[in-house]
PDB file of N, CA and C in Angstrom:
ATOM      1  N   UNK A   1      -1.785  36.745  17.551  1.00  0.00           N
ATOM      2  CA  UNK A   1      -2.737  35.649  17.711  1.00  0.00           C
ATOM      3  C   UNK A   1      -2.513  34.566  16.662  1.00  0.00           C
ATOM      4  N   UNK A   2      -2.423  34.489  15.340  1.00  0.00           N
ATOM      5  CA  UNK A   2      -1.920  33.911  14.294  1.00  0.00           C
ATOM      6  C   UNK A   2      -0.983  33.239  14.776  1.00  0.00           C
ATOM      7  N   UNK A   3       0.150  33.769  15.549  1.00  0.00           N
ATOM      8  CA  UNK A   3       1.176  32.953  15.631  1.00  0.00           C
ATOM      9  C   UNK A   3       1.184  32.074  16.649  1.00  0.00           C
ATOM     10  N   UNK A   4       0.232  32.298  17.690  1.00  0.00           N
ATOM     11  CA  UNK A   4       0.032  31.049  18.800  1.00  0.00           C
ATOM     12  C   UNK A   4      -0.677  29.991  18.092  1.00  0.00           C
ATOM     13  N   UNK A   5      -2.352  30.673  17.342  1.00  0.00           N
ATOM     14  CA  UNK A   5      -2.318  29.390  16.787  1.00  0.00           C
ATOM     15  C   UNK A   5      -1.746  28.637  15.533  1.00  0.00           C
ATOM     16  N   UNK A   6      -0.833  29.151  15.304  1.00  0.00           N
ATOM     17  CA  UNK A   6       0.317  28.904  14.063  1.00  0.00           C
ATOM     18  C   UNK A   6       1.041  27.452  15.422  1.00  0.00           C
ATOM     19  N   UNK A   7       1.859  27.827  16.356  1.00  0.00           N
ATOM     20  CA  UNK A   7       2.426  27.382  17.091  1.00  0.00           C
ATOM     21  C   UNK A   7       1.603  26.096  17.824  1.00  0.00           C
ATOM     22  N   UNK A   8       0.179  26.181  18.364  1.00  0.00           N
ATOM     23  CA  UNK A   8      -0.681  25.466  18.566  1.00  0.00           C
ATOM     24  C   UNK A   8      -0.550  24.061  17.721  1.00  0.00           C
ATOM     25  N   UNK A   9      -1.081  24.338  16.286  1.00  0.00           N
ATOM     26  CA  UNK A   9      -1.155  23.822  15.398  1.00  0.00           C
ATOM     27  C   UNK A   9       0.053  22.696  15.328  1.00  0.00           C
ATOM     28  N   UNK A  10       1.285  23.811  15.096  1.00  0.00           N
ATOM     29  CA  UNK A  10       2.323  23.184  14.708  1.00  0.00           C
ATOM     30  C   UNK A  10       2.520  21.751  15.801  1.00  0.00           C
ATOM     31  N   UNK A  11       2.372  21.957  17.650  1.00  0.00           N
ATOM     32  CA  UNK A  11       2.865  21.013  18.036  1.00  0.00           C
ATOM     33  C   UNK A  11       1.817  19.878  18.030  1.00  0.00           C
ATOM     34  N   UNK A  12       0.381  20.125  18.036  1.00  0.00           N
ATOM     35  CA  UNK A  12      -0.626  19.180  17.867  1.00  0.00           C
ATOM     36  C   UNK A  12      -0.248  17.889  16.584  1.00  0.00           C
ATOM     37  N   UNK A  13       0.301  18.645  15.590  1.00  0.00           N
ATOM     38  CA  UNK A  13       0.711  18.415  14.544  1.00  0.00           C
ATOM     39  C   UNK A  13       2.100  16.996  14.770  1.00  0.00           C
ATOM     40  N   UNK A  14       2.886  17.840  15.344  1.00  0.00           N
ATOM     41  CA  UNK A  14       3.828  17.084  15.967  1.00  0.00           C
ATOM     42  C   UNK A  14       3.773  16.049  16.828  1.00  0.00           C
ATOM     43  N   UNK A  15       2.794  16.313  17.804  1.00  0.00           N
ATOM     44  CA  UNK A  15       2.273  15.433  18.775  1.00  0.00           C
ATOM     45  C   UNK A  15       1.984  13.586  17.872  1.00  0.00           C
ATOM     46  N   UNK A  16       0.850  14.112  16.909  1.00  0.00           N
ATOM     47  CA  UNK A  16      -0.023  13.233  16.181  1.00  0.00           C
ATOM     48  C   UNK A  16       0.889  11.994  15.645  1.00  0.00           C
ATOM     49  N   UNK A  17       1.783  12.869  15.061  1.00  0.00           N
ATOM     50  CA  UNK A  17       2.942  12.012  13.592  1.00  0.00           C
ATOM     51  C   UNK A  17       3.591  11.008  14.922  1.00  0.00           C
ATOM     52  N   UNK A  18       4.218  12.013  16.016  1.00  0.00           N
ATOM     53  CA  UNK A  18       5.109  11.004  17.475  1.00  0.00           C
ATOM     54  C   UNK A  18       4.235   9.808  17.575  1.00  0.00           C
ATOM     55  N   UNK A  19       2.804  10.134  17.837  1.00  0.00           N
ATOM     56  CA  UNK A  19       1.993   9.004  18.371  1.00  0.00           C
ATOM     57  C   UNK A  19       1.580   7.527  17.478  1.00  0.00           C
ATOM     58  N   UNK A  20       1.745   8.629  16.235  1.00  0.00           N
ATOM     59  CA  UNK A  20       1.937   7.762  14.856  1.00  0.00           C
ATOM     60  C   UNK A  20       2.542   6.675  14.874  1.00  0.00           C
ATOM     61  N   UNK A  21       3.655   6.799  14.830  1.00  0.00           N
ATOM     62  CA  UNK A  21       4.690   6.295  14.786  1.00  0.00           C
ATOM     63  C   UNK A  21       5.322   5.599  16.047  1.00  0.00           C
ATOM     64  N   UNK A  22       4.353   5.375  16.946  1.00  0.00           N
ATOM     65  CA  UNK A  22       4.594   4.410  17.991  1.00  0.00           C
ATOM     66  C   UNK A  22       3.863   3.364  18.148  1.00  0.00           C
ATOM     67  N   UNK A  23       2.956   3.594  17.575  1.00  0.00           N
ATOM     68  CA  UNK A  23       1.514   2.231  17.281  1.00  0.00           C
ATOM     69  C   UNK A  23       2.284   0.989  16.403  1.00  0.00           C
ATOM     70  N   UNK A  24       2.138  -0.170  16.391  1.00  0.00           N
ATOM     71  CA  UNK A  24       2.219  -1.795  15.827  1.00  0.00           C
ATOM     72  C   UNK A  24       1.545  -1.321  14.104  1.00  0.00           C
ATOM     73  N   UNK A  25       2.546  -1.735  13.445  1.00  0.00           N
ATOM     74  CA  UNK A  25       2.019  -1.709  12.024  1.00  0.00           C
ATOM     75  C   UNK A  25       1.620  -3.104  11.431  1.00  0.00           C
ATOM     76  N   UNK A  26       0.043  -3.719  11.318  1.00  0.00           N
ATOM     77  CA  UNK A  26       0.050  -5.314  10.856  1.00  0.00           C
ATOM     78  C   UNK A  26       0.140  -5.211   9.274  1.00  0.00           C
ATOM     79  N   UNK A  27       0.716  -5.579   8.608  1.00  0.00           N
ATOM     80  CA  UNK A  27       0.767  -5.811   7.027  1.00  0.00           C
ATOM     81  C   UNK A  27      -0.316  -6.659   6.460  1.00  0.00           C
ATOM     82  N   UNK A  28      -1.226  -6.287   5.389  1.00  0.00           N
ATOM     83  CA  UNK A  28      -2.127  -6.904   5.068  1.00  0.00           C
ATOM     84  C   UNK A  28      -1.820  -6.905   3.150  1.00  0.00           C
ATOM     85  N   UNK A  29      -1.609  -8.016   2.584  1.00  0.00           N
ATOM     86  CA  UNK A  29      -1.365  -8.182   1.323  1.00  0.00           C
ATOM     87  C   UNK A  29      -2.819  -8.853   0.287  1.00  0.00           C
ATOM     88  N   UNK A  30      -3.333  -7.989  -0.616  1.00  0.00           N
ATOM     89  CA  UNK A  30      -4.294  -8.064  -1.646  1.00  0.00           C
ATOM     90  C   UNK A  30      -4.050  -8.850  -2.722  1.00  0.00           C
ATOM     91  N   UNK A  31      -4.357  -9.831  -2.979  1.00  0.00           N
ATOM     92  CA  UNK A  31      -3.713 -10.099  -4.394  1.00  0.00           C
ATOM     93  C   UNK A  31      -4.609 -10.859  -5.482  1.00  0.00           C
ATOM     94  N   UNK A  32      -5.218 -10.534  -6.283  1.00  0.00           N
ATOM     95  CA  UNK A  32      -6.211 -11.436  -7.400  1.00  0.00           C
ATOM     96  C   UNK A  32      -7.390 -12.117  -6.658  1.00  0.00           C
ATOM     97  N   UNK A  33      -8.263 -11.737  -5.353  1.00  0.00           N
ATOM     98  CA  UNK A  33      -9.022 -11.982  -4.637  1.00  0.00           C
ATOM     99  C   UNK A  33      -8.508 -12.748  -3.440  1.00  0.00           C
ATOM    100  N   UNK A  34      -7.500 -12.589  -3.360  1.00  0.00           N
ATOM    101  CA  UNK A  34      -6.673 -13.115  -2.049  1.00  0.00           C
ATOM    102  C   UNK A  34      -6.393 -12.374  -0.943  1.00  0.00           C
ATOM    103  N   UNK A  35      -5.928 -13.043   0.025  1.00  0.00           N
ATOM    104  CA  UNK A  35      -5.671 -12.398   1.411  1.00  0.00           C
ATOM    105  C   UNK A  35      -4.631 -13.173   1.996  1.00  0.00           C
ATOM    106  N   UNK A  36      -3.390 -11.560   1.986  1.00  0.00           N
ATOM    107  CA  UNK A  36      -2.213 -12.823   3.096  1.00  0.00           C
ATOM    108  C   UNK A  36      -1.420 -12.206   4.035  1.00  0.00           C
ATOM    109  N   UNK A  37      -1.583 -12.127   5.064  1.00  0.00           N
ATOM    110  CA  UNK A  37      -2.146 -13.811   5.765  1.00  0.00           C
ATOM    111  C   UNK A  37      -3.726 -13.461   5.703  1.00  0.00           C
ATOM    112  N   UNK A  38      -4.408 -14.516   6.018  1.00  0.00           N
ATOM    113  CA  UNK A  38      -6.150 -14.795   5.849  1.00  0.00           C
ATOM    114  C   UNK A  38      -6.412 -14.061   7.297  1.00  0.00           C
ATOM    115  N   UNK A  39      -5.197 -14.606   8.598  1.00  0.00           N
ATOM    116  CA  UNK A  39      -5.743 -13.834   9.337  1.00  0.00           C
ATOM    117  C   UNK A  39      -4.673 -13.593  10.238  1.00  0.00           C
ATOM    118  N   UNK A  40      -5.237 -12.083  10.468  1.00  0.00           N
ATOM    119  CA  UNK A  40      -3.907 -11.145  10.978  1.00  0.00           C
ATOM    120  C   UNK A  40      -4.142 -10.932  12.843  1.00  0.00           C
ATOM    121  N   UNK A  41      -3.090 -11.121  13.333  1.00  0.00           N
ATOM    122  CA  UNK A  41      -2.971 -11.080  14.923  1.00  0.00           C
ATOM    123  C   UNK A  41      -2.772  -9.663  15.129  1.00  0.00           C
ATOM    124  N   UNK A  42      -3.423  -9.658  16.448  1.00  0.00           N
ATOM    125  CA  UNK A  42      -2.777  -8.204  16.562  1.00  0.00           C
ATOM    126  C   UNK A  42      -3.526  -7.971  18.200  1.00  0.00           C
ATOM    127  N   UNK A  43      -2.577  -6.683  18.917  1.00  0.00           N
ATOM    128  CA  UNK A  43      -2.703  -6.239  20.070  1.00  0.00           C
ATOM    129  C   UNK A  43      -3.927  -6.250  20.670  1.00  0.00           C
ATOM    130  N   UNK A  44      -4.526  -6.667  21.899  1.00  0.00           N
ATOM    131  CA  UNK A  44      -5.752  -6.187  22.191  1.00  0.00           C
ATOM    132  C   UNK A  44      -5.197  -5.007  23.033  1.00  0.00           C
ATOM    133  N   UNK A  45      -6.611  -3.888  23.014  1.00  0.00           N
ATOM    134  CA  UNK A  45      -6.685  -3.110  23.818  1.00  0.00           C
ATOM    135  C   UNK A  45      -5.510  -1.992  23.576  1.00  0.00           C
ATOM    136  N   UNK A  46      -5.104  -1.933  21.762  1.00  0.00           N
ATOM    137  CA  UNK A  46      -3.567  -1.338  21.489  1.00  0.00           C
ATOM    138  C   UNK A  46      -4.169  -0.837  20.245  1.00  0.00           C
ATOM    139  N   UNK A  47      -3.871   0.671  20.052  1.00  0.00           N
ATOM    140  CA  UNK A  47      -4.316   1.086  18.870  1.00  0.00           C
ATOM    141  C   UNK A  47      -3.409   0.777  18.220  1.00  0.00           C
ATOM    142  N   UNK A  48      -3.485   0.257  16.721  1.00  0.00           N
ATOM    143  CA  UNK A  48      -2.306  -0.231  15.941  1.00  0.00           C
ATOM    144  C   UNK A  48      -2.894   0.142  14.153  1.00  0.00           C
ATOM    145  N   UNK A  49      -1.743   0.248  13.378  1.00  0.00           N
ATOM    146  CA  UNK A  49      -2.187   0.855  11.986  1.00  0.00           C
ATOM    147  C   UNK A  49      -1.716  -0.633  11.041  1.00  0.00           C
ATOM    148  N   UNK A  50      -3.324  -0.776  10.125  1.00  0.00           N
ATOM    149  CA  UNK A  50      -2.941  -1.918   9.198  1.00  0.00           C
ATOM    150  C   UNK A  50      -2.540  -1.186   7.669  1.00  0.00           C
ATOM    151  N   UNK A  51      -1.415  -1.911   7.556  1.00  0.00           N
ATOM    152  CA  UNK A  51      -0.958  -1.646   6.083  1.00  0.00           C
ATOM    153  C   UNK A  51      -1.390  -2.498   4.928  1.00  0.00           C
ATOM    154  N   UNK A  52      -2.326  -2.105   3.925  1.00  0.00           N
ATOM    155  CA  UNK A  52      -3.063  -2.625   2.846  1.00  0.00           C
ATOM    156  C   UNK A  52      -2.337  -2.219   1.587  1.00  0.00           C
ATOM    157  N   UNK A  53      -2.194  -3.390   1.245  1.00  0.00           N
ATOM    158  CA  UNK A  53      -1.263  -3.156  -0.586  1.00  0.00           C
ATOM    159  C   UNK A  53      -1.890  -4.702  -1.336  1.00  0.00           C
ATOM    160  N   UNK A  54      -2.266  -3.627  -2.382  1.00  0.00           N
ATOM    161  CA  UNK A  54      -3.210  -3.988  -3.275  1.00  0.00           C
ATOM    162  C   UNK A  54      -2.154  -4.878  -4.944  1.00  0.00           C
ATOM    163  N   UNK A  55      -1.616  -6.076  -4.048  1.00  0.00           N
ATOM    164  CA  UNK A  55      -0.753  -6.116  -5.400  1.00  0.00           C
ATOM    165  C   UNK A  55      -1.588  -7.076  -7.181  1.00  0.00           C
ATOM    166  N   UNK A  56      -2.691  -7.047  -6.717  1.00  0.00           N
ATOM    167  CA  UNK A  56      -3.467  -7.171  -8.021  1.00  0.00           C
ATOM    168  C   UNK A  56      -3.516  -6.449  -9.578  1.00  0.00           C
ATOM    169  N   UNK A  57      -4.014  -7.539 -10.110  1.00  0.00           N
ATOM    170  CA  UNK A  57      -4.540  -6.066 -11.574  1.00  0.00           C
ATOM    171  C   UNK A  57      -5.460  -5.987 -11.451  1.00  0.00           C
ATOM    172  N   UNK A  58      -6.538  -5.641 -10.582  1.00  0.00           N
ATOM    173  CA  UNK A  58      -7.515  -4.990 -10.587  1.00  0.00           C
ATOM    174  C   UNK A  58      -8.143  -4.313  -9.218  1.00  0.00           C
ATOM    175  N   UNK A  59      -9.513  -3.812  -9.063  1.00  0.00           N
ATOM    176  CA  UNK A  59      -9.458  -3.382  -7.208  1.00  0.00           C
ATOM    177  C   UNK A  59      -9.205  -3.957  -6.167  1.00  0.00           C
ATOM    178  N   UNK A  60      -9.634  -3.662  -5.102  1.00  0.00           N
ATOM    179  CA  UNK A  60      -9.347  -4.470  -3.986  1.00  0.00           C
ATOM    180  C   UNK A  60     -10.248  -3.351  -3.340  1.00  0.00           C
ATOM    181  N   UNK A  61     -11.011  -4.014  -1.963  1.00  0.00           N
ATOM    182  CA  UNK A  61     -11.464  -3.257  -1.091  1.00  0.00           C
ATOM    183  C   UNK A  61     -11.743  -4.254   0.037  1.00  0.00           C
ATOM    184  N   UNK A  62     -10.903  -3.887   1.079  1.00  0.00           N
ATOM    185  CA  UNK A  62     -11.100  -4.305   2.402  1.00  0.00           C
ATOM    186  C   UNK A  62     -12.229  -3.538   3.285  1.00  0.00           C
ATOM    187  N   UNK A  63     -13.119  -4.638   3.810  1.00  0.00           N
ATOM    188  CA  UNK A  63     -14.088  -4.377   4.415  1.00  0.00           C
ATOM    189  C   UNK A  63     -14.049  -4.701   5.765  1.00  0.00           C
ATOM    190  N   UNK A  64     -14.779  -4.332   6.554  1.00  0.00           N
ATOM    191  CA  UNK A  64     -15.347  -4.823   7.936  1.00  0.00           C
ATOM    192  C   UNK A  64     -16.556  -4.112   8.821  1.00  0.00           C
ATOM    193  N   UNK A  65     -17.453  -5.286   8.707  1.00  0.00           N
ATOM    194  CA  UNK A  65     -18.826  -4.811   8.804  1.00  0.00           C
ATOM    195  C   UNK A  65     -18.749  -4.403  10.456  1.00  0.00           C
ATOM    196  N   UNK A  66     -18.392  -5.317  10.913  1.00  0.00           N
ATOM    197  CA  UNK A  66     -17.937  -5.208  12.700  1.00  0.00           C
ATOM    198  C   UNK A  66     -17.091  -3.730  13.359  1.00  0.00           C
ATOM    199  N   UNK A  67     -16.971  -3.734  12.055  1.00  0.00           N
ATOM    200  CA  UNK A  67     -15.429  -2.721  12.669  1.00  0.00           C
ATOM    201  C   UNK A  67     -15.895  -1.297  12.179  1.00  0.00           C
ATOM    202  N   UNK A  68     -16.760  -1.697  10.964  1.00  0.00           N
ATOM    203  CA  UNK A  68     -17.148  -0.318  10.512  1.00  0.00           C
ATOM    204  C   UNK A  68     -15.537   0.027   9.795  1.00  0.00           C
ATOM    205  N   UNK A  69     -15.227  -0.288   8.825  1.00  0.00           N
ATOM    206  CA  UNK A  69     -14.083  -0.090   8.445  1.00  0.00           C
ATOM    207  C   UNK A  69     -14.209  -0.394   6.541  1.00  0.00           C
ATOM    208  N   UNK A  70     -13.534   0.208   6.011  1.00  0.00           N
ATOM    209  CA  UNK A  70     -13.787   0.349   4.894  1.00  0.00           C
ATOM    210  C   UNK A  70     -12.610   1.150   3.702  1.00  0.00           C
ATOM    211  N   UNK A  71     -12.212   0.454   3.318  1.00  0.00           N
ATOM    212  CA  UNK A  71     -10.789   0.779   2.234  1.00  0.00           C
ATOM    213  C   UNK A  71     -10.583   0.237   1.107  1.00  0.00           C
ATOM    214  N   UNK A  72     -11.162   1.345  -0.860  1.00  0.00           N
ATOM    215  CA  UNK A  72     -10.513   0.852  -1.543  1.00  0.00           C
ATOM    216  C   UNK A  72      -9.508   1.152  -2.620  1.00  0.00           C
ATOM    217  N   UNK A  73      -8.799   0.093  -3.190  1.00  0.00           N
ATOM    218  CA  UNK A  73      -7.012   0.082  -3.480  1.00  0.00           C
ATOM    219  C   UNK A  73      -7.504   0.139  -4.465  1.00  0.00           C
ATOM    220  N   UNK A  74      -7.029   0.823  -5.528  1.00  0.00           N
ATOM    221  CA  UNK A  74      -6.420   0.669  -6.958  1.00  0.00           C
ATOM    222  C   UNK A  74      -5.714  -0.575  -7.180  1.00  0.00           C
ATOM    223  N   UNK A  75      -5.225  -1.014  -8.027  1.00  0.00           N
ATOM    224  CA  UNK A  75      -4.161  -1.632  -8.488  1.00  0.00           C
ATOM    225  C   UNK A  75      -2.582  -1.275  -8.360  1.00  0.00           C
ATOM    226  N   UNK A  76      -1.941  -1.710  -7.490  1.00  0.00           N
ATOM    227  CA  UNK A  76      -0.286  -1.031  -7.157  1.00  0.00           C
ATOM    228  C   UNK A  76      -0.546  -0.046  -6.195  1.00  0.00           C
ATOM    229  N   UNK A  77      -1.859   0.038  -5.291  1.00  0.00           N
ATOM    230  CA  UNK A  77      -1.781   1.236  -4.220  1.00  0.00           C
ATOM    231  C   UNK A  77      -1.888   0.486  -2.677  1.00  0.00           C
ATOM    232  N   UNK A  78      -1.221   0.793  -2.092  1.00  0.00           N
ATOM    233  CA  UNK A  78      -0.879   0.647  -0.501  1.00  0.00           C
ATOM    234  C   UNK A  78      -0.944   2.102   0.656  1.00  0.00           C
ATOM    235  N   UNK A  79      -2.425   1.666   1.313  1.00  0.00           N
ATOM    236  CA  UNK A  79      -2.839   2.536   2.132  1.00  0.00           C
ATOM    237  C   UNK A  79      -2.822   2.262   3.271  1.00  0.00           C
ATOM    238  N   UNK A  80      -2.891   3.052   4.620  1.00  0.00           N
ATOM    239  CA  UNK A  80      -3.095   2.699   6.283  1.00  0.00           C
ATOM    240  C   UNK A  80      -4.454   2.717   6.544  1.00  0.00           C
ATOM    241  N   UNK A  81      -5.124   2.253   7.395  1.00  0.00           N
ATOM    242  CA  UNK A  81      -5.788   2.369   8.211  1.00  0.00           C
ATOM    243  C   UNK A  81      -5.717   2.171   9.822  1.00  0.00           C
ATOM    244  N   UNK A  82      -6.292   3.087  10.465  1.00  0.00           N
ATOM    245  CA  UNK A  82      -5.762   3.011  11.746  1.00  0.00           C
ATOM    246  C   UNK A  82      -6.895   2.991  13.016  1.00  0.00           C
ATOM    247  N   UNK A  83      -6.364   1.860  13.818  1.00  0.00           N
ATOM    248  CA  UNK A  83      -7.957   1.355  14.611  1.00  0.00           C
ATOM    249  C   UNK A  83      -7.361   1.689  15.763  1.00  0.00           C
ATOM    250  N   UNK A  84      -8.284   1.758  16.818  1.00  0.00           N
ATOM    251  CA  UNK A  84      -8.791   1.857  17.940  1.00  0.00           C
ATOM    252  C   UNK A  84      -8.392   0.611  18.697  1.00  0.00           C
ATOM    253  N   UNK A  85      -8.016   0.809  20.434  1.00  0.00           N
ATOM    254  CA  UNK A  85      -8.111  -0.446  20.741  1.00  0.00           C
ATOM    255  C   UNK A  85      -9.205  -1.040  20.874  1.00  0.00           C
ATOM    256  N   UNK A  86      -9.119  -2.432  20.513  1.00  0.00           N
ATOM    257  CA  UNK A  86     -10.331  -3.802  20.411  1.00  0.00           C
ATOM    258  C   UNK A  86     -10.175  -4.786  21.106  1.00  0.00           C
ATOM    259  N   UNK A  87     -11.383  -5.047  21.764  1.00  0.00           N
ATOM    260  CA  UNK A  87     -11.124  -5.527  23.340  1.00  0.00           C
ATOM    261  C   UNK A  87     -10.296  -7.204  21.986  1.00  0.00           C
ATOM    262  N   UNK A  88     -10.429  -7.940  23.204  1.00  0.00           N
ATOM    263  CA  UNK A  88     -10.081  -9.502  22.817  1.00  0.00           C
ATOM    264  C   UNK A  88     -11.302 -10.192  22.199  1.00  0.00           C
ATOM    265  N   UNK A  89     -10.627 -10.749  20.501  1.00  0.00           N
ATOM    266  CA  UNK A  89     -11.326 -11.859  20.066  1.00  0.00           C
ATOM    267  C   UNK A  89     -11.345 -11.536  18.440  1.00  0.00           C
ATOM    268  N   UNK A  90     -12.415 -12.013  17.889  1.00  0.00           N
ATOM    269  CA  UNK A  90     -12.010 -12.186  16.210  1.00  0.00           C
ATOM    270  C   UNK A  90     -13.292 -11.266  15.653  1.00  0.00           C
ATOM    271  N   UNK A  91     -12.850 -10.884  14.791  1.00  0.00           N
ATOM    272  CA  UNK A  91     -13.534  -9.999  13.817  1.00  0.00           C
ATOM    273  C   UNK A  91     -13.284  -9.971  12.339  1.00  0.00           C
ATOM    274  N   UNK A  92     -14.250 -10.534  11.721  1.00  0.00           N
ATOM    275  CA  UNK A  92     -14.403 -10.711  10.179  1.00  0.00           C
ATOM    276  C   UNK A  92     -13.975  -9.155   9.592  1.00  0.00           C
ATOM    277  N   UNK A  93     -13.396 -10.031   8.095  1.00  0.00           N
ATOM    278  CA  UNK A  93     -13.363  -8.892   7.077  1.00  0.00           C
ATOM    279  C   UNK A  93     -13.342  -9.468   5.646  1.00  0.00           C
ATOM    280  N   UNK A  94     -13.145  -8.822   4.704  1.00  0.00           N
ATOM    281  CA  UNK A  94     -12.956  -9.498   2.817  1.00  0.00           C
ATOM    282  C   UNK A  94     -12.985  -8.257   2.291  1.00  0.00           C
ATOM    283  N   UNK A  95     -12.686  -9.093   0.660  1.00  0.00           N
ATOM    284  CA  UNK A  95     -12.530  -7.873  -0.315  1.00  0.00           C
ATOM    285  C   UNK A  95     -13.774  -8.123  -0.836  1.00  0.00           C
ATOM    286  N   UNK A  96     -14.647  -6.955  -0.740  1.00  0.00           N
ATOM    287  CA  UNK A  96     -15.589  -6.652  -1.380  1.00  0.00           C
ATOM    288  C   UNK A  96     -15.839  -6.823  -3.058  1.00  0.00           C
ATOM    289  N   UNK A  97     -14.592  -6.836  -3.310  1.00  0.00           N
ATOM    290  CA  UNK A  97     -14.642  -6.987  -5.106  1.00  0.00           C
ATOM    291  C   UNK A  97     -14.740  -8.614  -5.109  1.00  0.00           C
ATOM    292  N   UNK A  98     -13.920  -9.641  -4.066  1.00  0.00           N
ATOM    293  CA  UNK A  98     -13.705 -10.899  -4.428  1.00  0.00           C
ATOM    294  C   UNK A  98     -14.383 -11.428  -2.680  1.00  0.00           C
ATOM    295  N   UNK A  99     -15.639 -11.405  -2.429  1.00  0.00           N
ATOM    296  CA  UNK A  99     -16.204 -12.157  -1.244  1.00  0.00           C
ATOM    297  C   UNK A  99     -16.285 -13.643  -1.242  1.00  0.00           C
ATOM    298  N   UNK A 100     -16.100 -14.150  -2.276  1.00  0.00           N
ATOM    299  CA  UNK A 100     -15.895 -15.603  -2.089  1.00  0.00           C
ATOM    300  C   UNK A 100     -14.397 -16.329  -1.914  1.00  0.00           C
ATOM    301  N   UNK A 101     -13.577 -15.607  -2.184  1.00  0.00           N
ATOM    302  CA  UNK A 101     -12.084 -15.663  -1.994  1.00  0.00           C
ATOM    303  C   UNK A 101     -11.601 -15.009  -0.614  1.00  0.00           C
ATOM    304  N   UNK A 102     -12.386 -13.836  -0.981  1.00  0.00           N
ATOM    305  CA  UNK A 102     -11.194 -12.823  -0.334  1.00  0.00           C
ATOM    306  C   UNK A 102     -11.674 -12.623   1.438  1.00  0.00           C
ATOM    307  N   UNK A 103     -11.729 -13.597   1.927  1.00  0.00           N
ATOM    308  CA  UNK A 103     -12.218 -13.889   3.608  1.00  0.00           C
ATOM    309  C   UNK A 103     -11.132 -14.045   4.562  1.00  0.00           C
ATOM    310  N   UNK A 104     -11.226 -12.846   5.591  1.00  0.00           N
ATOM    311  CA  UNK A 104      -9.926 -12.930   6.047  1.00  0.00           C
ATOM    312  C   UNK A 104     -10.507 -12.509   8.122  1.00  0.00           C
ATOM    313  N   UNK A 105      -9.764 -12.596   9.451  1.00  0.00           N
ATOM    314  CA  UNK A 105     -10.217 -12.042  10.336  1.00  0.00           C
ATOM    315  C   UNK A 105      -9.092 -11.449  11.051  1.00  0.00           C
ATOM    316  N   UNK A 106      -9.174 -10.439  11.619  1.00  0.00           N
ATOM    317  CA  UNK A 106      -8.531  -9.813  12.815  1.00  0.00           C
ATOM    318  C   UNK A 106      -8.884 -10.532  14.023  1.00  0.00           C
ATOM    319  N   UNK A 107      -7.793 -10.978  14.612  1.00  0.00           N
ATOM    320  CA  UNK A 107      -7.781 -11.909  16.214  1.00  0.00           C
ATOM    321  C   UNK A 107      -6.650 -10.820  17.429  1.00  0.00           C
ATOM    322  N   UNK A 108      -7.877 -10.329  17.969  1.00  0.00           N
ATOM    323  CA  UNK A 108      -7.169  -9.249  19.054  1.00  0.00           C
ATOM    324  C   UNK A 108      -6.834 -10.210  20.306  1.00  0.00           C
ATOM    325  N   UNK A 109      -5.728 -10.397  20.152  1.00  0.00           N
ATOM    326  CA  UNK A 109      -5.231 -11.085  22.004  1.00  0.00           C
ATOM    327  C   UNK A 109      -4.739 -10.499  22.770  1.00  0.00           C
TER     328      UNK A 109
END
């Protein structure tokens, strides 16, 4: 029994990383209360993974109240987050450490 769900495991496992790795990666760059690009395009209706790198000296935390989304960077750390498809149109976000700078939106087409 162990070993089916040993085996189970293993291809679910496998499955996940394949599916991974077929999704749109958008790059999202942090920097001293900045955002670049301010605003990032991306698939509608396409689950896709955003890449966040925090190249500041100090935090960074990407927000989105809409999205329910929430990520924060150290200084020199670059993390994924990975969404759901979103029908068509724009959705706010910022860095919570820098909200007067750091204003940026996701535009699903």
């Amino acid at each position: 029994m162990k070993r089916f769900a040993l085996l189970v495991f293993s291809l679910f496992a496998l499955s996940t990383a394949a599916m991974a790795d077929d999704m749109p990666t958008i790059k999202l760059l942090m920097k001293e209360g900045r955002l670049y690009p301010e605003t990032l395009e991306v698939p509608a209706n396409t689950r896709f993974r955003l890449e966040v790198k925090n190249e500041g000296p100090g935090a960074a935390e990407f927000e989105s109240l809409e999205l329910k989304k929430e990520l924060v960077l150290a200084p020199g750390v670059t993390r994924n987050l990975v969404f759901f498809p979103m029908k068509p149109g724009t959705y706010k976000f910022f860095d919570d450490f820098h909200p007067e700078t750091g204003q940026g939106r996701i535009v699903a087409k």
